[in-house]
PDB file of N, CA and C in Angstrom:
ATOM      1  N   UNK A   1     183.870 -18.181 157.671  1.00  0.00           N
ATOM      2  CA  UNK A   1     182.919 -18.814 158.557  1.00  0.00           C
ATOM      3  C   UNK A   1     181.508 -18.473 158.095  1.00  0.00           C
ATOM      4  N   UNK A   2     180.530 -19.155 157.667  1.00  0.00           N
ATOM      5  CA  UNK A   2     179.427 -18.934 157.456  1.00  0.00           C
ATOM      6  C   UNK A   2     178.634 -19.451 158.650  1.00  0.00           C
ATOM      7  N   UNK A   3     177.384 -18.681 158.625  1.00  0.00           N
ATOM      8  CA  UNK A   3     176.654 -18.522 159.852  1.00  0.00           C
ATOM      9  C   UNK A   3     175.355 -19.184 159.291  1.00  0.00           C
ATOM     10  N   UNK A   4     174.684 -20.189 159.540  1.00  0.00           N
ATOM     11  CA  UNK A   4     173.767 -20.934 159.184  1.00  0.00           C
ATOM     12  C   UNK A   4     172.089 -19.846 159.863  1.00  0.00           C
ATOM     13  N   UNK A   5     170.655 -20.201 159.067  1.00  0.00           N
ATOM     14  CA  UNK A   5     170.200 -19.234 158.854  1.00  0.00           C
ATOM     15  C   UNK A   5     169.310 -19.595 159.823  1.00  0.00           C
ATOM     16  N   UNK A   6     168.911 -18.977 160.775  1.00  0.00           N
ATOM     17  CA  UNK A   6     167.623 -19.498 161.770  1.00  0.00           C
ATOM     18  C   UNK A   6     166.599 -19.428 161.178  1.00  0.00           C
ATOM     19  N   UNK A   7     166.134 -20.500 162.091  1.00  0.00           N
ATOM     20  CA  UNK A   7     164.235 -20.496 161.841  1.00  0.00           C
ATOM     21  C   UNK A   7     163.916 -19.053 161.511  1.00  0.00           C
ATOM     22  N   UNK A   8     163.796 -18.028 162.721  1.00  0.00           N
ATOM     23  CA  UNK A   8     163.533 -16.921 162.411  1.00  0.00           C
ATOM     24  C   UNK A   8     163.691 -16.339 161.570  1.00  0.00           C
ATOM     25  N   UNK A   9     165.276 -16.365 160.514  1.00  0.00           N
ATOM     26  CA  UNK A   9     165.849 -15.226 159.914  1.00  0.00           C
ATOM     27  C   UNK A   9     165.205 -15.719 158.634  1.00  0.00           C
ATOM     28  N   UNK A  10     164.543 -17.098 158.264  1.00  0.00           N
ATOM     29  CA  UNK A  10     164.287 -17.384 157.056  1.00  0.00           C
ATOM     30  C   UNK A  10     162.800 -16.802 156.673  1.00  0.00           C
ATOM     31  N   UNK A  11     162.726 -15.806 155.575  1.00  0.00           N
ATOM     32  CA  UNK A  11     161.658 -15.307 154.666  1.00  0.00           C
ATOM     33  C   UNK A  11     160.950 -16.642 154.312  1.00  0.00           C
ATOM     34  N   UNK A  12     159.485 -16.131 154.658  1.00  0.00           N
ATOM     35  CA  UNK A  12     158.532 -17.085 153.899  1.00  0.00           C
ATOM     36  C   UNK A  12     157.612 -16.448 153.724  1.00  0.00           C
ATOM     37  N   UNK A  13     156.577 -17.136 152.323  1.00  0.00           N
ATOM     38  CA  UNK A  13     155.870 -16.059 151.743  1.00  0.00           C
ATOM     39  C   UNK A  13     154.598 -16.098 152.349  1.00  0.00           C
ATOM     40  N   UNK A  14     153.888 -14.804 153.268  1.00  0.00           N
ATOM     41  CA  UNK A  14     152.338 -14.753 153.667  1.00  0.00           C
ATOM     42  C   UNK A  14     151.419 -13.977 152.750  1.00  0.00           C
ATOM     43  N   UNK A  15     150.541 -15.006 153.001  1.00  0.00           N
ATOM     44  CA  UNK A  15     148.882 -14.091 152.094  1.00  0.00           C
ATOM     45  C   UNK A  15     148.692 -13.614 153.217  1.00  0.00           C
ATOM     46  N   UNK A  16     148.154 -12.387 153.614  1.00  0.00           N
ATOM     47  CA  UNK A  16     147.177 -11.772 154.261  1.00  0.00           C
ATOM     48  C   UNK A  16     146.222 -10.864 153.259  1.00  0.00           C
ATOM     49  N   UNK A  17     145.190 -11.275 154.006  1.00  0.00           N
ATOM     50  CA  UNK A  17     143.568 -10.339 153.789  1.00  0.00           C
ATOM     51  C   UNK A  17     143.005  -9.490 154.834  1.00  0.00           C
ATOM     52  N   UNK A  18     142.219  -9.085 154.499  1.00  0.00           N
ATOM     53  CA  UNK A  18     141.349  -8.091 155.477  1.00  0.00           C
ATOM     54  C   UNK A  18     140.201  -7.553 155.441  1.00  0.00           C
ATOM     55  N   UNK A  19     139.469  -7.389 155.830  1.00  0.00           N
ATOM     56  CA  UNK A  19     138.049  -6.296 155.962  1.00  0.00           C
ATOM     57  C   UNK A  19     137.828  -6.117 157.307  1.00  0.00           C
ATOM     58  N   UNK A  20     137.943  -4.634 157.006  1.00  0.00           N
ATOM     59  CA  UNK A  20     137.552  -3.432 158.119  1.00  0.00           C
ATOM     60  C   UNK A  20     136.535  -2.809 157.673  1.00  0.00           C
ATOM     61  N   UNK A  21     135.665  -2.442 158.482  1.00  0.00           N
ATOM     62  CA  UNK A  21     134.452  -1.939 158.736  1.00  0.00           C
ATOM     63  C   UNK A  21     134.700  -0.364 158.356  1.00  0.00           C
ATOM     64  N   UNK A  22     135.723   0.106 158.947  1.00  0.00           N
ATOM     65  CA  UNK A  22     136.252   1.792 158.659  1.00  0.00           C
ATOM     66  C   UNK A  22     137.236   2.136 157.510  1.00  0.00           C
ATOM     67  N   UNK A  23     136.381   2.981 156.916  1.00  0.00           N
ATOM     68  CA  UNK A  23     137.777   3.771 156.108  1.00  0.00           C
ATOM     69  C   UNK A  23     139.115   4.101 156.618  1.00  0.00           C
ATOM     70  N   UNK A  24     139.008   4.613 157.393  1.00  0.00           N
ATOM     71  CA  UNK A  24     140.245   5.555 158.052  1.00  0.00           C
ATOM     72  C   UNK A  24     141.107   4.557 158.720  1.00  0.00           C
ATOM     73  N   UNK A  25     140.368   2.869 159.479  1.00  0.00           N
ATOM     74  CA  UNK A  25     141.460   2.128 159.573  1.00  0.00           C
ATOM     75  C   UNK A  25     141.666   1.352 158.391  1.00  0.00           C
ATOM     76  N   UNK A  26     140.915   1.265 157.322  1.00  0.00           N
ATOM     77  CA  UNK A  26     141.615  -0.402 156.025  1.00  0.00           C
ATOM     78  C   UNK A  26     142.322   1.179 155.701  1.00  0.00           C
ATOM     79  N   UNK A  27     142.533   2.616 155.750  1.00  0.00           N
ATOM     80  CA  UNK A  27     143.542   3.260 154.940  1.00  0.00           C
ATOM     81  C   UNK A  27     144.863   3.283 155.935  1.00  0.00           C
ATOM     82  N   UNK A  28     144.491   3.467 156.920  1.00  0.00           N
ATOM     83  CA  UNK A  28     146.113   3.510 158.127  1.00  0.00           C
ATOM     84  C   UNK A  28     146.596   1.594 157.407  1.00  0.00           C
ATOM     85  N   UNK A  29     145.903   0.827 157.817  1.00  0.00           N
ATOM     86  CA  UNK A  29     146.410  -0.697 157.872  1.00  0.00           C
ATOM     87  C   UNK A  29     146.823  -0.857 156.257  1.00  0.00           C
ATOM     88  N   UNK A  30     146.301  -0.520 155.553  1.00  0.00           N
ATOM     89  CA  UNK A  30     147.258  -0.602 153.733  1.00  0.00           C
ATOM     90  C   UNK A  30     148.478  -0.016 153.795  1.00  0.00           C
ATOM     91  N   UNK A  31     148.515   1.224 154.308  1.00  0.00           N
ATOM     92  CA  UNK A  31     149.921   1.916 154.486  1.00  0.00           C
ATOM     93  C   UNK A  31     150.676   1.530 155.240  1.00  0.00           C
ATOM     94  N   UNK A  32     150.040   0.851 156.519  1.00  0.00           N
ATOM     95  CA  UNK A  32     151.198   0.087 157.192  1.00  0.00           C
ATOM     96  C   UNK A  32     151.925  -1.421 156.136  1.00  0.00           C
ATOM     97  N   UNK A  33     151.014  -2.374 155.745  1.00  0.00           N
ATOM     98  CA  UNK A  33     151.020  -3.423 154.848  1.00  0.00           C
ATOM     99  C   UNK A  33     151.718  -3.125 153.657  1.00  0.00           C
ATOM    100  N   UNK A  34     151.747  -1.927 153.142  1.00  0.00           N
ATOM    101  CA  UNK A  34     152.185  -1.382 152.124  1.00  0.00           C
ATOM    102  C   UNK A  34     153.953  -1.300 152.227  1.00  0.00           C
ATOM    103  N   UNK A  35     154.072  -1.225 153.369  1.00  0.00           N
ATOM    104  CA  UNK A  35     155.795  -1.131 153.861  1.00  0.00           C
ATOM    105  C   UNK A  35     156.308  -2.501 154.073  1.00  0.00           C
ATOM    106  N   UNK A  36     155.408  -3.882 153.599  1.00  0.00           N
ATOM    107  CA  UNK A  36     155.885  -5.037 154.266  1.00  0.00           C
ATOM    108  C   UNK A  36     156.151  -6.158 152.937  1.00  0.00           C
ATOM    109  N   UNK A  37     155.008  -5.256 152.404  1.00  0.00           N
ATOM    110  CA  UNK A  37     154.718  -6.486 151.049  1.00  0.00           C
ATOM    111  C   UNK A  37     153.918  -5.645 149.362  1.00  0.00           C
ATOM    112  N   UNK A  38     153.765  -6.609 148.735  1.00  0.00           N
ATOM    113  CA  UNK A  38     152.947  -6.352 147.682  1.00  0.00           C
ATOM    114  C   UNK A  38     151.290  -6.330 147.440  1.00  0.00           C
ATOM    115  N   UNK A  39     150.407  -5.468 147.409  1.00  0.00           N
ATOM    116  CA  UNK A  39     149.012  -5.870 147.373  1.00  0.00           C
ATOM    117  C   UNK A  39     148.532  -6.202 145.929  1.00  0.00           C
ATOM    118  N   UNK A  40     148.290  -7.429 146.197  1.00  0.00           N
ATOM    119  CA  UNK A  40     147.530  -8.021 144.938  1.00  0.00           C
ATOM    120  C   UNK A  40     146.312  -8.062 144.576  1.00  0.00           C
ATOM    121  N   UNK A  41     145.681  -7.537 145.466  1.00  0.00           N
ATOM    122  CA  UNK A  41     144.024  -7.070 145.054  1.00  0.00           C
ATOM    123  C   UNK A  41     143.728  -6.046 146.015  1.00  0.00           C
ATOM    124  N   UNK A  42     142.517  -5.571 146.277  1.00  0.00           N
ATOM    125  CA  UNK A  42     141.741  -4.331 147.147  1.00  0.00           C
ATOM    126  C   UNK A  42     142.473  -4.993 148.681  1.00  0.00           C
ATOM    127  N   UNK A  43     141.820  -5.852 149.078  1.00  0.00           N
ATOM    128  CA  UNK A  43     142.593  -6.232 150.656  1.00  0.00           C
ATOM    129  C   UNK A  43     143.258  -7.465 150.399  1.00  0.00           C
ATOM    130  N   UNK A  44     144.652  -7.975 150.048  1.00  0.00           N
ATOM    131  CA  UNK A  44     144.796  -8.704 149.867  1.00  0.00           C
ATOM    132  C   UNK A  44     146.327  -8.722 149.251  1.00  0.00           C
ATOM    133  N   UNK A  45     147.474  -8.976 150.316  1.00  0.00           N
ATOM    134  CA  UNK A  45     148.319  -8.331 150.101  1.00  0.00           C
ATOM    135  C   UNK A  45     149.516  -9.863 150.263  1.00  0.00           C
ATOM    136  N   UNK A  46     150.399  -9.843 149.414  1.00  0.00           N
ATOM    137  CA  UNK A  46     151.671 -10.601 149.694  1.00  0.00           C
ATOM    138  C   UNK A  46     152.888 -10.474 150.190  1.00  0.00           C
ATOM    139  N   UNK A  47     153.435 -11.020 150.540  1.00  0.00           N
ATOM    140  CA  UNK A  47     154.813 -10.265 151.762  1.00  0.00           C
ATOM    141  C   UNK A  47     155.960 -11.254 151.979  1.00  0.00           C
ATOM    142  N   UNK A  48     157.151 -11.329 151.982  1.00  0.00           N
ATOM    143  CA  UNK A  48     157.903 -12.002 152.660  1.00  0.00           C
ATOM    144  C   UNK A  48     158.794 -11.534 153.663  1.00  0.00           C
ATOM    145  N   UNK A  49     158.364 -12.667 154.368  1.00  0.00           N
ATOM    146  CA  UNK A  49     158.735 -12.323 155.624  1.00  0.00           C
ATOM    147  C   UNK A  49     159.107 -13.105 156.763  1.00  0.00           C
ATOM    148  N   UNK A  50     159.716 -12.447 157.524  1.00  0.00           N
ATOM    149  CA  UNK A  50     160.681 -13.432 158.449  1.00  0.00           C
ATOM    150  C   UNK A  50     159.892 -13.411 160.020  1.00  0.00           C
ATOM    151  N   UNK A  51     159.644 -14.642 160.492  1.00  0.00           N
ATOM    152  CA  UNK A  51     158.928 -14.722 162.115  1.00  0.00           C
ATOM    153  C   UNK A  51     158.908 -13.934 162.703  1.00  0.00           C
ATOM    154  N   UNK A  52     160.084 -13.064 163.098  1.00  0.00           N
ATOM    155  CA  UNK A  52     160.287 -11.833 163.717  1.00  0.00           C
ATOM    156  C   UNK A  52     159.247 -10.510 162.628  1.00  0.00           C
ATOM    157  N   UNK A  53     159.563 -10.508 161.637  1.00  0.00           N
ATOM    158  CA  UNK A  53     158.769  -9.217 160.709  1.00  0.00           C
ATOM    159  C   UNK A  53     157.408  -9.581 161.163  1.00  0.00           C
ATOM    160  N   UNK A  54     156.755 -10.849 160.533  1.00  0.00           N
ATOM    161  CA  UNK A  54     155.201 -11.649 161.092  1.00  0.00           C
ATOM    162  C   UNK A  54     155.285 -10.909 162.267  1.00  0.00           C
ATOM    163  N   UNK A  55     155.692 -10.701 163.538  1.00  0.00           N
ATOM    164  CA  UNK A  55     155.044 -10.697 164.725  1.00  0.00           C
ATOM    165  C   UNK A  55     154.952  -9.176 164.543  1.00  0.00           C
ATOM    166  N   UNK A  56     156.116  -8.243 164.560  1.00  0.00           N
ATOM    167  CA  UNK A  56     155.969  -6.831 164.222  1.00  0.00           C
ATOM    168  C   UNK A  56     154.411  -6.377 163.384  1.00  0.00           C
ATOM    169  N   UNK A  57     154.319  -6.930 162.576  1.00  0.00           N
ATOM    170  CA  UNK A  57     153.676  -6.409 161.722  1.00  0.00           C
ATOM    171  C   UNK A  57     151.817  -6.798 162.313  1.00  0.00           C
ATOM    172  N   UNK A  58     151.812  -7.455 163.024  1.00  0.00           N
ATOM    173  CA  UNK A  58     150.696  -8.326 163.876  1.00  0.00           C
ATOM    174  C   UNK A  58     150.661  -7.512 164.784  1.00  0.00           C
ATOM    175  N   UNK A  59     151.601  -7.321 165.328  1.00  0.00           N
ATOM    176  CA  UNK A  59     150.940  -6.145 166.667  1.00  0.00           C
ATOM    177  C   UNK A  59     151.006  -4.856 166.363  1.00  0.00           C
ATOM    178  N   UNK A  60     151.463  -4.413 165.061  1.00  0.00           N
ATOM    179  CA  UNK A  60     151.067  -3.073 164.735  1.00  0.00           C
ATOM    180  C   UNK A  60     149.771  -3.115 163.920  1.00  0.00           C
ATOM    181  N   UNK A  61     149.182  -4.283 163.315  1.00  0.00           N
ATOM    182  CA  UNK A  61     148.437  -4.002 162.614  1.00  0.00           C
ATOM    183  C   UNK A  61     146.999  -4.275 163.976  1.00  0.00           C
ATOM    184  N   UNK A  62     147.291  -4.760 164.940  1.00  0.00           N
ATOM    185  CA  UNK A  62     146.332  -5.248 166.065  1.00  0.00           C
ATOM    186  C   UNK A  62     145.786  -3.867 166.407  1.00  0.00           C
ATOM    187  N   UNK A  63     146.763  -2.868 166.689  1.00  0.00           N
ATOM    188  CA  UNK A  63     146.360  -1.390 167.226  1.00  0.00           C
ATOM    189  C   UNK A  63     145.571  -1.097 166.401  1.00  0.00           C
ATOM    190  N   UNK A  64     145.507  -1.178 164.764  1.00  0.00           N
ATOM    191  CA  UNK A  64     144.846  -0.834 164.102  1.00  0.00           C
ATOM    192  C   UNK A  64     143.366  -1.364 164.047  1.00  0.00           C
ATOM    193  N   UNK A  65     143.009  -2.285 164.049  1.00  0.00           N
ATOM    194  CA  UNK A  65     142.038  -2.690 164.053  1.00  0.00           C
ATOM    195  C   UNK A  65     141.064  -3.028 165.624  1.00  0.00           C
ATOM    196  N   UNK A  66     140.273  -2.846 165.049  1.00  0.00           N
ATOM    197  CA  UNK A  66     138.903  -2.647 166.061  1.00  0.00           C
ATOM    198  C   UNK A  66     138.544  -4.662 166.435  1.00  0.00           C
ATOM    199  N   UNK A  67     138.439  -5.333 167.534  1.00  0.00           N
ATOM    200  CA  UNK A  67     138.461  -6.831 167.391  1.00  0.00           C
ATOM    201  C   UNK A  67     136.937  -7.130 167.083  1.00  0.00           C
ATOM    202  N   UNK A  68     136.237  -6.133 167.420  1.00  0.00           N
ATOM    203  CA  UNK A  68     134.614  -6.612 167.103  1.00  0.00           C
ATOM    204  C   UNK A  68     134.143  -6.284 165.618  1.00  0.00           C
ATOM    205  N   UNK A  69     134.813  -5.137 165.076  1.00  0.00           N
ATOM    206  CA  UNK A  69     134.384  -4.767 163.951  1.00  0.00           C
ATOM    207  C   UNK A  69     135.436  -5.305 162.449  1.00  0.00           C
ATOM    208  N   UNK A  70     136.120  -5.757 162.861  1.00  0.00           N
ATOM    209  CA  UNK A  70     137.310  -6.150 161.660  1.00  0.00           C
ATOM    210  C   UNK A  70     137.969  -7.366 161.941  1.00  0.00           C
ATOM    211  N   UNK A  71     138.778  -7.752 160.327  1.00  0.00           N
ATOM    212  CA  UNK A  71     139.182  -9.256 160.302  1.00  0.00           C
ATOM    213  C   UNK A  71     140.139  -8.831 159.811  1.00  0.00           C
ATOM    214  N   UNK A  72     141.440  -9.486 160.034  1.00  0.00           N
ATOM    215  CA  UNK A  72     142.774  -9.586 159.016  1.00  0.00           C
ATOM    216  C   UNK A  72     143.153 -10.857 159.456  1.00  0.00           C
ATOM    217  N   UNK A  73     143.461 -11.708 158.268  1.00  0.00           N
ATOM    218  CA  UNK A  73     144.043 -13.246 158.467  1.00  0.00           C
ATOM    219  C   UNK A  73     145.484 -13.237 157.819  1.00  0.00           C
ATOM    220  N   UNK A  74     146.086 -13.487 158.347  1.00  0.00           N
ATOM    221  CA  UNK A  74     147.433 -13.852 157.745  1.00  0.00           C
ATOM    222  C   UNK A  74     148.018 -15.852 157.466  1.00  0.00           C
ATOM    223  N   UNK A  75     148.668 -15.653 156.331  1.00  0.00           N
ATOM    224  CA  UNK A  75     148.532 -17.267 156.109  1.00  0.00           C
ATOM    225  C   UNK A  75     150.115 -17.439 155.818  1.00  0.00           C
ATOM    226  N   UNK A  76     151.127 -18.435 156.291  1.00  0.00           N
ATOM    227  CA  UNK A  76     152.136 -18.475 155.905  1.00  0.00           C
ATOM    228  C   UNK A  76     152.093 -19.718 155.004  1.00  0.00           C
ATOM    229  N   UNK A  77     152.845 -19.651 153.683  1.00  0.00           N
ATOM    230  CA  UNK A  77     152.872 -20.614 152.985  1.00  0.00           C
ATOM    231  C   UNK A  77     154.567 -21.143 152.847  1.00  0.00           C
ATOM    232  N   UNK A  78     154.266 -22.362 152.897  1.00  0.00           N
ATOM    233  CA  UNK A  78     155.664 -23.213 153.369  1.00  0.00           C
ATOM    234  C   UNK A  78     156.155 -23.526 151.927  1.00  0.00           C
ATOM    235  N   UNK A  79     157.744 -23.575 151.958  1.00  0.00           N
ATOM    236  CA  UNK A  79     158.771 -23.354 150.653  1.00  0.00           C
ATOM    237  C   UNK A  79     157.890 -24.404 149.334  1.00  0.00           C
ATOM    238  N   UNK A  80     156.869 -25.455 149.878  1.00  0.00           N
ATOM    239  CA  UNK A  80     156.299 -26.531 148.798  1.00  0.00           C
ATOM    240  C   UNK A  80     155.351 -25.760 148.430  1.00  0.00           C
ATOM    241  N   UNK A  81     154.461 -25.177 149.098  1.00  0.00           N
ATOM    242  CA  UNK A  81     153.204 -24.018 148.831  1.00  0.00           C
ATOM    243  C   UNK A  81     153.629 -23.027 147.817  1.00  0.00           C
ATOM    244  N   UNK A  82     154.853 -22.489 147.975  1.00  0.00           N
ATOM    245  CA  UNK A  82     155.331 -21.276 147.312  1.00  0.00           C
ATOM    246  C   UNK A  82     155.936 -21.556 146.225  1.00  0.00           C
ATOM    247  N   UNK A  83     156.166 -22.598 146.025  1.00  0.00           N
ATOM    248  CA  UNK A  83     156.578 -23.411 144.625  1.00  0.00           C
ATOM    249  C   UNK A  83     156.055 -23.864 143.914  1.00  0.00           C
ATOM    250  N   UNK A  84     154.134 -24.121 144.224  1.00  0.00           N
ATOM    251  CA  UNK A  84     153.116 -24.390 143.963  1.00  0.00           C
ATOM    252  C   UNK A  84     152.591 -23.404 143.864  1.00  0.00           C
ATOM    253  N   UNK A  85     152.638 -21.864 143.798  1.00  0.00           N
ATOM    254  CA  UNK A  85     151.807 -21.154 143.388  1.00  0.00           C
ATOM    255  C   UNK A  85     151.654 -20.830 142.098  1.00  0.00           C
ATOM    256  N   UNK A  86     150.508 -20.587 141.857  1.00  0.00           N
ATOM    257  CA  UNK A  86     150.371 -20.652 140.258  1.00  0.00           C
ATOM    258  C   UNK A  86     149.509 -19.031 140.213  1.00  0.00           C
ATOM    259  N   UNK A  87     149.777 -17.917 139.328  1.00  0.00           N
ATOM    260  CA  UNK A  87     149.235 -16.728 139.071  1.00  0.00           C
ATOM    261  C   UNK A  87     148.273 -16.720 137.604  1.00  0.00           C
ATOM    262  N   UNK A  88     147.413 -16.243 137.303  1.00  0.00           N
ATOM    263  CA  UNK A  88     146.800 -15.870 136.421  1.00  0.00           C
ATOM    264  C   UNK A  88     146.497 -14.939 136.393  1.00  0.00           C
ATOM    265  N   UNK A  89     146.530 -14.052 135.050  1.00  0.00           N
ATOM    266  CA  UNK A  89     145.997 -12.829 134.691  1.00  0.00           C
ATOM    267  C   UNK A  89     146.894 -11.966 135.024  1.00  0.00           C
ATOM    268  N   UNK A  90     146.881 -10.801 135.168  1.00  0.00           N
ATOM    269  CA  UNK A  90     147.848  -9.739 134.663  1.00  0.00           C
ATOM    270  C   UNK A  90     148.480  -9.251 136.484  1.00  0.00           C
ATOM    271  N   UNK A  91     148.092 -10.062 137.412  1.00  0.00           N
ATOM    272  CA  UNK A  91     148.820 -10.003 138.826  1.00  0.00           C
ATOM    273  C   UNK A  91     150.093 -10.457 138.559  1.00  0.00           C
ATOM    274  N   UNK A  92     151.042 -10.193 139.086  1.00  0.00           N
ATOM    275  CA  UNK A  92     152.429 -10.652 139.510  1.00  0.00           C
ATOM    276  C   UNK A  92     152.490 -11.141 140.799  1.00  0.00           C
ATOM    277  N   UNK A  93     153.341 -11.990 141.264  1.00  0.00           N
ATOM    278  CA  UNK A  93     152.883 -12.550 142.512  1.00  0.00           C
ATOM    279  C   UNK A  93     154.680 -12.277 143.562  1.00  0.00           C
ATOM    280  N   UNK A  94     154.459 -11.671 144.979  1.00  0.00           N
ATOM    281  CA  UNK A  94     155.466 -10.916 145.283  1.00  0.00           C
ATOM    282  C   UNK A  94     156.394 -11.630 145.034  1.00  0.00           C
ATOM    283  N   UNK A  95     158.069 -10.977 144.608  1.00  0.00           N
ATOM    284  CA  UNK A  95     159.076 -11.496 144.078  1.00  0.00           C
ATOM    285  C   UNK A  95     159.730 -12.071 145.496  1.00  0.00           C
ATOM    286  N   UNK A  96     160.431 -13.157 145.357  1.00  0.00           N
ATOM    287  CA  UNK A  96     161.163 -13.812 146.517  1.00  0.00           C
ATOM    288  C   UNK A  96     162.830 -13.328 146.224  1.00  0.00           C
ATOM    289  N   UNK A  97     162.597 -12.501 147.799  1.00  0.00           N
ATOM    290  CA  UNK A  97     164.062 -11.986 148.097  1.00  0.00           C
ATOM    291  C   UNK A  97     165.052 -12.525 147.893  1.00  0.00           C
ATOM    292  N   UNK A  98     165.551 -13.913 147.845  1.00  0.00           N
ATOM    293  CA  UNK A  98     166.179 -14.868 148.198  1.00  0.00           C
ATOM    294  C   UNK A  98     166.697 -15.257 146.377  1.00  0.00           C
ATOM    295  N   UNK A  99     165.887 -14.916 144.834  1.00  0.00           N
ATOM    296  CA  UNK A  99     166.020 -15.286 143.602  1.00  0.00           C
ATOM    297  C   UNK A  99     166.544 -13.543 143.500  1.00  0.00           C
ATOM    298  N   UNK A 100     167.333 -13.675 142.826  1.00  0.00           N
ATOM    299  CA  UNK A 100     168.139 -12.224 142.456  1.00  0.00           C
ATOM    300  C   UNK A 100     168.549 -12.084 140.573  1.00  0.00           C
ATOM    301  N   UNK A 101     167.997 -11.336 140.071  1.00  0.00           N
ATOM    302  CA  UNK A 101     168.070 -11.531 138.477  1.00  0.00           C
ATOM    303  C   UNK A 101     169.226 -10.627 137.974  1.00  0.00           C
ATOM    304  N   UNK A 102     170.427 -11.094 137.523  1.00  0.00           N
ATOM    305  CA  UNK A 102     171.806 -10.162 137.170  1.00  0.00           C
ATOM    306  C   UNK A 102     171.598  -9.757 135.894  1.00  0.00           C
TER     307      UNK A 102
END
């Protein structure tokens, strides 16, 4: 019996960015981000992830940040977006869970 995959359970790939005003929170919020995804530049991190992970990771990263003094945007890019991404230069762009290399 196979179990077909919900909306939820399906990984899709998010850009999120950020700038915080404080050291001590862009260093708590990398280490949290750091457990979710890949950072591809200073604030600027890739992730896959499933609706349910997105929301986790949104309200832990909310505690972190200050709403007057800091920004974090998160962007989900849909399976045509992510097939359309194109990398240059010596970045790697996060590996999709879902391609497995034997």
């Amino acid at each position: 019996m196979t179990t077909a995959a919900t909306p939820q359970s399906i990984e899709q790939l998010h850009l999120i960015a950020f700038d915080l005003a404080s050291d001590r929170r862009r260093y708590r919020l990398t280490r949290l981000l750091e457990g979710y995804g890949l950072r591809v530049q200073e604030s600027v991190f890739e992730a896959w992830l499933t609706d349910q992970q997105q929301a986790v990771l949104l309200r832990k990263a909310e505690a972190i940040l200050h709403p007057e003094q800091d920004r974090l945007v998160c962007y989900v890019l849909t399976p045509d977006e992510s097939a359309r991404l194109r990398t240059l230069g010596c970045a790697y762009p996060a590996p999709n869970p879902d391609y497995h290399l034997i």
